[in-house]
Protein backbone atom coordinates (compact mmCIF):
# COMPACT_ATOMS: atom_id res chain seq x y z
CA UNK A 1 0.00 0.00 0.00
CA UNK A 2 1.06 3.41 -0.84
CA UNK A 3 1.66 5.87 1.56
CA UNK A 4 0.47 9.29 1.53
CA UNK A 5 4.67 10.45 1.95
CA UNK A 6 5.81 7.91 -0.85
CA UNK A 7 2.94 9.11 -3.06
CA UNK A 8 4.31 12.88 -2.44
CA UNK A 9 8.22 11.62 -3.50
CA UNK A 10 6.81 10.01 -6.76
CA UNK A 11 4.60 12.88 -7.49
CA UNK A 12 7.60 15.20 -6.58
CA UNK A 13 9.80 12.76 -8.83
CA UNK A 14 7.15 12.54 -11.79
CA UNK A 15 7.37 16.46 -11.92
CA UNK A 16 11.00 17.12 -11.90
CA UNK A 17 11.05 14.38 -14.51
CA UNK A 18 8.12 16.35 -16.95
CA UNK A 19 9.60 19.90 -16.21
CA UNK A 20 13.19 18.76 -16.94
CA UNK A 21 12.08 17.02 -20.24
CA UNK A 22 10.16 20.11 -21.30
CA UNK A 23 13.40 22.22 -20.33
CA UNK A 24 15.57 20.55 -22.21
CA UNK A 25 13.71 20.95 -25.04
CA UNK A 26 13.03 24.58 -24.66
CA UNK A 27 16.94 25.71 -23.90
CA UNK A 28 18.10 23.22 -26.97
CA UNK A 29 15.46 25.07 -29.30
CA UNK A 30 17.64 27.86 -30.44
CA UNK A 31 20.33 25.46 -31.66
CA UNK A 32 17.58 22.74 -33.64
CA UNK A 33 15.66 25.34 -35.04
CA UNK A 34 17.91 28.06 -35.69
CA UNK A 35 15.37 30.55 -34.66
CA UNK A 36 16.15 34.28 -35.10
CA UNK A 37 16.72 36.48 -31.53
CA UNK A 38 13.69 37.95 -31.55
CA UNK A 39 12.10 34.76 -31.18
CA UNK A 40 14.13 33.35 -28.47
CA UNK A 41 13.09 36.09 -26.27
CA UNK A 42 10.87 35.76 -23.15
CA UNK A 43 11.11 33.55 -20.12
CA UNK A 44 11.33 30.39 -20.78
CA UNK A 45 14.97 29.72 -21.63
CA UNK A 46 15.78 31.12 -18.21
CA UNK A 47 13.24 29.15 -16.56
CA UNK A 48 14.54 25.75 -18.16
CA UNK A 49 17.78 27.10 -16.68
CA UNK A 50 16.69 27.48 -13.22
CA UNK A 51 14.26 23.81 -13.85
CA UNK A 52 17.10 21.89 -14.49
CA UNK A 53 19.84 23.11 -12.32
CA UNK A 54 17.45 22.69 -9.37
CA UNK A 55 16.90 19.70 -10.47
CA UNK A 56 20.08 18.11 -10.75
CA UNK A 57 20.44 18.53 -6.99
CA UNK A 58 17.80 16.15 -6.49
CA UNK A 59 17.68 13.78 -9.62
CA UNK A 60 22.01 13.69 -11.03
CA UNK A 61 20.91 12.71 -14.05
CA UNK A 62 19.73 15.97 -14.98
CA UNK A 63 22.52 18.12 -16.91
CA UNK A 64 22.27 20.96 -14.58
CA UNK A 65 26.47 22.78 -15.17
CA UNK A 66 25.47 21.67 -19.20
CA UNK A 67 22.50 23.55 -18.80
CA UNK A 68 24.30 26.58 -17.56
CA UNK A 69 27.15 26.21 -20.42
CA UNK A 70 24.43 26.39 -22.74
CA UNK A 71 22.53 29.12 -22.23
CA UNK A 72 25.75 31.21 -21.14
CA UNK A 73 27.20 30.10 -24.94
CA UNK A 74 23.35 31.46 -26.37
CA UNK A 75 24.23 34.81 -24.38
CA UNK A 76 27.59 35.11 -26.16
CA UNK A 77 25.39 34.97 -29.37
CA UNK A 78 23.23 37.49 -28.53
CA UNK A 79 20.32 34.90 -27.64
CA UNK A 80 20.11 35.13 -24.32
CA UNK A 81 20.76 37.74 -21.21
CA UNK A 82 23.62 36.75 -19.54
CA UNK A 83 22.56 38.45 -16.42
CA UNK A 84 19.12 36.86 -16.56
CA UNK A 85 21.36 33.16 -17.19
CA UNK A 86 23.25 33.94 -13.78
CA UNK A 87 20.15 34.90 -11.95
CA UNK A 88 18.46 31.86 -12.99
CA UNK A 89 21.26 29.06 -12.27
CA UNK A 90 21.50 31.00 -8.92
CA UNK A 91 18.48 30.47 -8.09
CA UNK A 92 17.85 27.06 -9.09
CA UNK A 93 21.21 25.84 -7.33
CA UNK A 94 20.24 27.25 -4.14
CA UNK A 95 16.38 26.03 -4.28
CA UNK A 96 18.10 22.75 -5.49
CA UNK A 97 19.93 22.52 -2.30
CA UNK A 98 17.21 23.49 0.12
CA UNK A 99 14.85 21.15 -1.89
CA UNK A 100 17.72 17.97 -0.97
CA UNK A 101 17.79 19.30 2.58
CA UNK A 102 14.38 18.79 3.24
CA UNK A 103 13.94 15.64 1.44
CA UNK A 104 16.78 14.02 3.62
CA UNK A 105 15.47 15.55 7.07
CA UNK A 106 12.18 13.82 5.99
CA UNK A 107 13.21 10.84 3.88
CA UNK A 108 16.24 9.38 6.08
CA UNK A 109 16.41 5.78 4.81
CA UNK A 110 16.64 6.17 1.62
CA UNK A 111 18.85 8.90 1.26
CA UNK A 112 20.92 7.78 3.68
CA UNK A 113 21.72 4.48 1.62
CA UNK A 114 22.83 6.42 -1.32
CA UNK A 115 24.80 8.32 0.78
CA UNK A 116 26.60 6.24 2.12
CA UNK A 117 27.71 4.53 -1.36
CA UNK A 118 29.10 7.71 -2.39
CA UNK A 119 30.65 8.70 1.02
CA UNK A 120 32.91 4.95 0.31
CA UNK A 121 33.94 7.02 -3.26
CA UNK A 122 38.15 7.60 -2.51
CA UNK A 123 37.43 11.04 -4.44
CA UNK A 124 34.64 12.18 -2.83
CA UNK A 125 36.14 11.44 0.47
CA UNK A 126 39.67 12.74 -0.49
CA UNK A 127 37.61 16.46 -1.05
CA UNK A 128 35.83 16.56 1.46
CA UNK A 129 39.26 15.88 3.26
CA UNK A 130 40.62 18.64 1.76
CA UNK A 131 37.44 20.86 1.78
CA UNK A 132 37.01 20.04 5.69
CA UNK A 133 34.19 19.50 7.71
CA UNK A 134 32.83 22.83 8.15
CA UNK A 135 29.40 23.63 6.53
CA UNK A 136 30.53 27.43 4.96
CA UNK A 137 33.41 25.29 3.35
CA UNK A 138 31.24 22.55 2.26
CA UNK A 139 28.27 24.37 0.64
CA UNK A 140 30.66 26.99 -1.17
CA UNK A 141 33.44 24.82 -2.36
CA UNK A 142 32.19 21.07 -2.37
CA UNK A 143 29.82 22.01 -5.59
CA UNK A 144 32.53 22.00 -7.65
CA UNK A 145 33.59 18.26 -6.70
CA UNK A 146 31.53 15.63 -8.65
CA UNK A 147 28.98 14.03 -6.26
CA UNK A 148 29.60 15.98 -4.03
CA UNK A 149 26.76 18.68 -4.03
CA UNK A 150 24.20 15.27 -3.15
CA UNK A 151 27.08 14.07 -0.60
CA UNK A 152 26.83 18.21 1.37
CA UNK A 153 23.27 18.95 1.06
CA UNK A 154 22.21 15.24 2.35
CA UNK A 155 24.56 15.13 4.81
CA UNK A 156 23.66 18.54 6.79
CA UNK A 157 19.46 17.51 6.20
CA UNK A 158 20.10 14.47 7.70
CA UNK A 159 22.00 15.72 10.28
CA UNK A 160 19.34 18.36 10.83
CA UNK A 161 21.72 21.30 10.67
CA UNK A 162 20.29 24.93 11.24
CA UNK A 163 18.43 25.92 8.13
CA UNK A 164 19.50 29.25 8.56
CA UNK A 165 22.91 28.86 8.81
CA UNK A 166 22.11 26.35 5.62
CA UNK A 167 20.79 28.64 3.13
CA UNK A 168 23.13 31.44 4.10
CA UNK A 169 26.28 29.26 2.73
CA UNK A 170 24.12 27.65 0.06
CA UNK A 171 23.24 30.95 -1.28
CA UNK A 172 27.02 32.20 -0.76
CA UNK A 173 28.23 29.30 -2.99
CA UNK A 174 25.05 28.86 -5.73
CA UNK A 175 25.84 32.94 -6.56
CA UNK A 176 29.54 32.38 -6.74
CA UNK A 177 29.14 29.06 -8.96
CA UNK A 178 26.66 30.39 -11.08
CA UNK A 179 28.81 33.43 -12.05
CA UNK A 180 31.78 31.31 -12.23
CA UNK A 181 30.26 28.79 -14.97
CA UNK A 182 28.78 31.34 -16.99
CA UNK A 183 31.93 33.85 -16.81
CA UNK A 184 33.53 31.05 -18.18
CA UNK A 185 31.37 29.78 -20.94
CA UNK A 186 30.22 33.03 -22.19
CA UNK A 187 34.42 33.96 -23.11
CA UNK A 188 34.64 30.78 -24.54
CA UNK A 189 31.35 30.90 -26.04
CA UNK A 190 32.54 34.56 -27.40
CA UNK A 191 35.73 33.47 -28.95
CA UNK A 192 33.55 30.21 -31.00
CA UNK A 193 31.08 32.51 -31.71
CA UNK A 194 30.52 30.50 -34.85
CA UNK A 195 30.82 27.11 -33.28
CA UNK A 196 28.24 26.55 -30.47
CA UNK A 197 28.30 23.15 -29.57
CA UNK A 198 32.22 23.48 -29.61
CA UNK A 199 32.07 26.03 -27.46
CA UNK A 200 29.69 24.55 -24.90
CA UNK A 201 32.15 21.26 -24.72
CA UNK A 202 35.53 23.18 -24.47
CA UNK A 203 34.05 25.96 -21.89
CA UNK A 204 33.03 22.60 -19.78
CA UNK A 205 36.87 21.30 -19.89
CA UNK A 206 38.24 24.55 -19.29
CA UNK A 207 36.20 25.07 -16.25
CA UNK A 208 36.68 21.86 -14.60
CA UNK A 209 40.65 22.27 -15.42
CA UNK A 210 40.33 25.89 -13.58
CA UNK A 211 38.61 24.22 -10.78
CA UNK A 212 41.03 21.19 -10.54
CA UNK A 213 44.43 23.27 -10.64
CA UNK A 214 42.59 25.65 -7.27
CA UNK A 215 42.09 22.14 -5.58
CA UNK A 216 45.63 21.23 -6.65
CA UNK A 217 47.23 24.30 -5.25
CA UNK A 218 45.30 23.71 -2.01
CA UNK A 219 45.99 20.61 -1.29
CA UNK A 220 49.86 21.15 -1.66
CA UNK A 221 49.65 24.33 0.87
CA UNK A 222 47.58 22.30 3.08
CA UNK A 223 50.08 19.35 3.01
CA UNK A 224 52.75 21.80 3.57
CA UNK A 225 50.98 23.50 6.84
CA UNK A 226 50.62 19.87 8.33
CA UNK A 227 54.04 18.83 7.55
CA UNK A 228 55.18 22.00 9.29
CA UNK A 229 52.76 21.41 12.37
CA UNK A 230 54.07 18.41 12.56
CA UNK A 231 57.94 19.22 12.76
């Protein structure tokens, strides 16, 4: 028998599914149909944005960073707002994580048995080594680590750590992200002007590689402070 709590997760489920779906399609428009600018005006790319980002906190299979490549390469074509682009992935990231929050304060077993598969990941727990254990450091910097956006925002709902304190960091971290990813994709997208899909794939490497070389850099000063505490 269903319960009225597993009927809500499905239902919740069923929608991110549809409105993800319908997202994709809507963002991807501009590129299949080669409309002209005028017609790619209006809300609807930014909502797909903000759909599917907040999405891909809950469901991973959603291309929430892809989403954000794209529709910061569209803004380097003149398609799309770039400011609008940030506003939207903000949001959606930090809805995203509130929306995992809650359903791990309210749906422990589950989520706790797909957290701890990735917790046994050697990356995931080599970042959040690195990262540390504090929340601020967590919700700003552990969205950048693969898995580990699912790994923070689980953790701290099932923990049932202060909302407040939550969102403050979450929103800290989704602005920063946001800006970062699209800062990056729109120069890239800018310079392949003429080669979209190009553009969307190489601004994805390049930020990652950005990303990875910061995480490289702090994990050698961080070996070096220990080594020197420990001398």
């Amino acid at each position: 028998m269903v319960t009225r709590r597993q009927a809500w997760r499905w239902g919740l489920l069923a929608l991110f599914v549809v409105v993800g779906g319908l997202a994709v399609l809507t963002l991807l428009a501009p590129f299949d149909t080669q409309v002209e600018l005028e017609e790619a005006e209006g809300p609807w790319p930014y909502v797909a944005v903000f759909a599917l980002v907040l999405g891909d906190a809950v469901i991973a299979i959603l291309p929430g960073e892809t989403t954000l490549n794209t529709a910061a390469t569209l803004a380097a074509q003149g398609k799309l707002e770039l400011g609008w682009v940030m506003v939207a992935g903000a949001f959606g990231a930090v809805l995203g994580d509130s929306a995992l929050y809650w359903i791990a304060h309210l749906a422990r077993p589950r989520v706790q048995t797909r957290l701890d598969a990735l917790l046994a990941n050697d990356k995931v727990a080599a970042a959040m080594d690195l990262i540390g254990s504090t929340a601020s450091g967590l919700l700003v910097f552990g969205r950048y680590v693969p898995g580990m956006r699912f790994v923070v925002n689980a953790s701290l709902g099932l923990a049932g750590h202060p909302y407040r304190d939550f969102v403050r960091w979450s929103a800290l971290g989704g602005v920063l992200w946001s800006i970062y990813i699209c800062a990056v994709a729109y120069l890239v997208g800018t310079a392949l002007v003429d080669s979209p899909i190009a553009a969307i794939a190489v601004s994805a490497v390049a930020s990652s590689i950005v990303v990875a070389i910061g995480f490289v850099v702090l994990a050698r000063r961080i070996r070096r402070q220990r080594a020197a505490s420990e001398t």
